[in-house]
Protein backbone atom coordinates (compact mmCIF):
# COMPACT_ATOMS: atom_id res chain seq x y z
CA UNK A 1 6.07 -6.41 21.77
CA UNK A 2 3.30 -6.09 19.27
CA UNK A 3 0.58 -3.40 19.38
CA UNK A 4 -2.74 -4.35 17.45
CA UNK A 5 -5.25 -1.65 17.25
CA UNK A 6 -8.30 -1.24 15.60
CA UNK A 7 -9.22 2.54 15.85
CA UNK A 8 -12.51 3.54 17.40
CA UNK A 9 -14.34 3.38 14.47
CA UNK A 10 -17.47 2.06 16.04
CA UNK A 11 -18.26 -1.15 13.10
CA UNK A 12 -16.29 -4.45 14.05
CA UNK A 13 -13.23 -5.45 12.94
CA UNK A 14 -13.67 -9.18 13.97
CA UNK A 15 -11.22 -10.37 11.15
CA UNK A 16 -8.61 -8.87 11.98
CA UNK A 17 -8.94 -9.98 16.01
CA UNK A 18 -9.85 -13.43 14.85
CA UNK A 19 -6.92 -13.74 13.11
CA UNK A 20 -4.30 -12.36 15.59
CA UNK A 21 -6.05 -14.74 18.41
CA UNK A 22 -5.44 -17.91 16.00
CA UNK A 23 -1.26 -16.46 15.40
CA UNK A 24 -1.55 -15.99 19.49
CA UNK A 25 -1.92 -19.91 19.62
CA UNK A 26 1.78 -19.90 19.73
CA UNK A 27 2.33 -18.87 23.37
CA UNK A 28 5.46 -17.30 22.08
CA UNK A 29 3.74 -14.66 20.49
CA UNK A 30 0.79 -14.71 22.88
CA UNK A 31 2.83 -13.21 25.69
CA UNK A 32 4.03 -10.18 23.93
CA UNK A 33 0.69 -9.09 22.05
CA UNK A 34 -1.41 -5.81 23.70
CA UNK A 35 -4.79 -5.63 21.81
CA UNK A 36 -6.68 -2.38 21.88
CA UNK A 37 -10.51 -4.39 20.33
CA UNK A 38 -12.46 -1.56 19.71
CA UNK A 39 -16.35 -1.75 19.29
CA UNK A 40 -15.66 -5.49 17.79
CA UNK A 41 -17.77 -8.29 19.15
CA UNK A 42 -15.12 -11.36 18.44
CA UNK A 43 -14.20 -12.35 22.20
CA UNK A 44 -10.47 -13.33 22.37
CA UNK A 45 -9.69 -16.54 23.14
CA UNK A 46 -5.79 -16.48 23.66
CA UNK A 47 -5.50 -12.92 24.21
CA UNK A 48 -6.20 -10.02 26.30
CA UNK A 49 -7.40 -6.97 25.34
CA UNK A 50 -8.92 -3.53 26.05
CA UNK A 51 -11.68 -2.13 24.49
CA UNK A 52 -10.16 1.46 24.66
CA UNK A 53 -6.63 2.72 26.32
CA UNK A 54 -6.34 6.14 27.79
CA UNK A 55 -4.06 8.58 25.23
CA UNK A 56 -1.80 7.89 27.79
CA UNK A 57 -1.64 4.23 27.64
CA UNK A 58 -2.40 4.40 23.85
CA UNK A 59 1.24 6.62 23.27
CA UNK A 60 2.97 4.27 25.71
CA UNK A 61 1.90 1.63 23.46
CA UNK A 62 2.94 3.25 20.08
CA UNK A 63 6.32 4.14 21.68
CA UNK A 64 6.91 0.65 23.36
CA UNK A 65 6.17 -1.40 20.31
CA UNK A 66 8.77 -3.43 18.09
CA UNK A 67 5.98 -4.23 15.49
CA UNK A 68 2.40 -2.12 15.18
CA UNK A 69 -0.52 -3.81 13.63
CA UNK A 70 -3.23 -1.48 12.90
CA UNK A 71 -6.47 -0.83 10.92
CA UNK A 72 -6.46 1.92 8.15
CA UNK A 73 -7.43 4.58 9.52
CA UNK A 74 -4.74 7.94 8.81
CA UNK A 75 -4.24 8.67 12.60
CA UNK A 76 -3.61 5.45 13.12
CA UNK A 77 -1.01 5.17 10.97
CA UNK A 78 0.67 8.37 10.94
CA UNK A 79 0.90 7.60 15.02
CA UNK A 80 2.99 5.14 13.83
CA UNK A 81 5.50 6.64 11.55
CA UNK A 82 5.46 9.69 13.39
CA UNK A 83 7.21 7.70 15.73
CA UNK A 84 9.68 6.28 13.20
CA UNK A 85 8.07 2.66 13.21
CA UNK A 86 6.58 0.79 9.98
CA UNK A 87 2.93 0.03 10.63
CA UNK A 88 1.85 -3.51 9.54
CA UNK A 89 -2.06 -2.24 7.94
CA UNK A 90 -5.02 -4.45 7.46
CA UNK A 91 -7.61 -1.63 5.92
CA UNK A 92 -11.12 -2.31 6.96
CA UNK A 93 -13.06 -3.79 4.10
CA UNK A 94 -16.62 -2.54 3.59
CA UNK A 95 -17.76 -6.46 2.29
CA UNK A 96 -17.23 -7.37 6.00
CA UNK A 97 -19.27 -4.66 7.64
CA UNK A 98 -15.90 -3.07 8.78
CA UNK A 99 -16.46 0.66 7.79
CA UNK A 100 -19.01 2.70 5.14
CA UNK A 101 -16.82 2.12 2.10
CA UNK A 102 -13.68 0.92 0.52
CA UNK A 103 -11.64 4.33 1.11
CA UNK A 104 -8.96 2.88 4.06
CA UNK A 105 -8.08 -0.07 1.42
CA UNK A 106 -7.43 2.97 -0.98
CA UNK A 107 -5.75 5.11 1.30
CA UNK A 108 -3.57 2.00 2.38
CA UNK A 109 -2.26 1.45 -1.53
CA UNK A 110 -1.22 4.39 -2.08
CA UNK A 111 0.81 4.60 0.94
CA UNK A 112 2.22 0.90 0.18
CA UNK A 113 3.47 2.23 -2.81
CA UNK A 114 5.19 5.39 -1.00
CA UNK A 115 6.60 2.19 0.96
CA UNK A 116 5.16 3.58 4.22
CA UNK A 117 3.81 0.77 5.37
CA UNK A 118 3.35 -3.02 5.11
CA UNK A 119 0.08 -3.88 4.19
CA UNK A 120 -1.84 -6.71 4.54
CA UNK A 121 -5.14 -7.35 1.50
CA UNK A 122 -6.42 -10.83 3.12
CA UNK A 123 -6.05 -11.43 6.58
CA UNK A 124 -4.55 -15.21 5.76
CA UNK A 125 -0.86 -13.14 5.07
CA UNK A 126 -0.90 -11.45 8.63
CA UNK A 127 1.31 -14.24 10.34
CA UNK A 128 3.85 -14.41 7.32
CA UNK A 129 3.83 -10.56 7.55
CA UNK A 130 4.79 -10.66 11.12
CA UNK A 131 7.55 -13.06 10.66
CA UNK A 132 9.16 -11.52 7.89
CA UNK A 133 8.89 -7.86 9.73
CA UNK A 134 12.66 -7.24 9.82
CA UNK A 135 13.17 -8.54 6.37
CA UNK A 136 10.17 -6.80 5.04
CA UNK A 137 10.82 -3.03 6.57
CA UNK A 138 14.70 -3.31 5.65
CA UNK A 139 14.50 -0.86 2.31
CA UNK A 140 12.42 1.66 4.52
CA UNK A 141 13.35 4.84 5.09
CA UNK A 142 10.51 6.79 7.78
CA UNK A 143 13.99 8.60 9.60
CA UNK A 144 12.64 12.42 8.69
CA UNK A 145 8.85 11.50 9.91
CA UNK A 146 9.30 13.30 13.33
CA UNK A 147 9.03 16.72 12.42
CA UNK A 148 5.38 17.57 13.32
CA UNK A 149 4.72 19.84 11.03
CA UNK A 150 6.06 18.18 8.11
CA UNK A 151 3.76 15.08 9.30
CA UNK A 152 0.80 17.01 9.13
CA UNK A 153 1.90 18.65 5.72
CA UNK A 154 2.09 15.18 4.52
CA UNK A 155 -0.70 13.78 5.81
CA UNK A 156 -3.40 16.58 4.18
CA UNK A 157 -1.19 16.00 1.07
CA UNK A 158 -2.10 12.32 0.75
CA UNK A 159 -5.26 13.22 1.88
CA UNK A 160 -6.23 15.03 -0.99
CA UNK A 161 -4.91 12.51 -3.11
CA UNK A 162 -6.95 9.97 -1.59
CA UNK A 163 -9.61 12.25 -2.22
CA UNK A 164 -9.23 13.67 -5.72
CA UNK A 165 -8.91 9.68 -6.95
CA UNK A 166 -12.05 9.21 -5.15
């Protein structure tokens, strides 16, 4: 199953829903795709989605989830390799009215480089990025990202990074 979510960030992220409705044209896929939209005003066409899930429904998700396609936003993430899974990230780009500024396409290289998680620059590589999951997440290592408190240890770590580059 594959978990897109787009935060709740109130701007739109129509690109990225655009594009995972065109990949959901293969009914394949289509069938095994929960979409959390968001504030975004794209209406799926081959999809279904919620605009919000309950924390409840929203962990179920996360936990259920062979493959987790999210925005770049740090909770986000780090709900994903809290839980041991590689997040595929498509940061929100300020040139398409997706957030204030460029700081989640930021924040997403420098945790591409810590090979944290796969991300995804223009929206045109999602499919191929999807596809070549397994392939793509083999030299990963997330195994020691369950210890809460080292998670949130990290996380204000490469938040001030983020920050002092800023």
């Amino acid at each position: 199953m594959i978990f897109v979510t787009v935060g709740t960030h109130e701007d739109q992220f129509d690109r990225l829903l655009k594009e995972i409705d065109e990949i959901a044209q293969d009914r394949y896929l289509a069938d095994k795709i929960h979409v959390q939209i968001g504030y975004s005003k794209y209406e799926l066409k081959n999809l279904h989605g919620e605009k919000m899930y309950t924390y409840k429904e929203m962990d179920c998700l996360y936990n259920e989830a062979n493959i987790i396609i999210t925005h770049g936003g740090p909770a986000s993430i780090f709900s994903a390799i809290s839980r041991g899974k590689v997040p595929i990230v498509v940061p929100r780009n300020p040139d398409y009215g997706e957030h204030v500024d460029n700081h989640q396409i930021k924040f997403c290289e420098y945790m591409e480089k810590k090979k944290k998680i796969i991300a995804v620059y223009d929206i045109k590589d999602l499919k191929k990025k999807i596809l070549e999951y397994d392939n793509l997440t083999k030299d990963f290592d997330i195994s020691n990202s369950n210890n809460k408190k080292e998670f949130i240890n990290k996380l204000m770590g490469y938040m001030k990074h983020i920050k002092a580059k800023s």
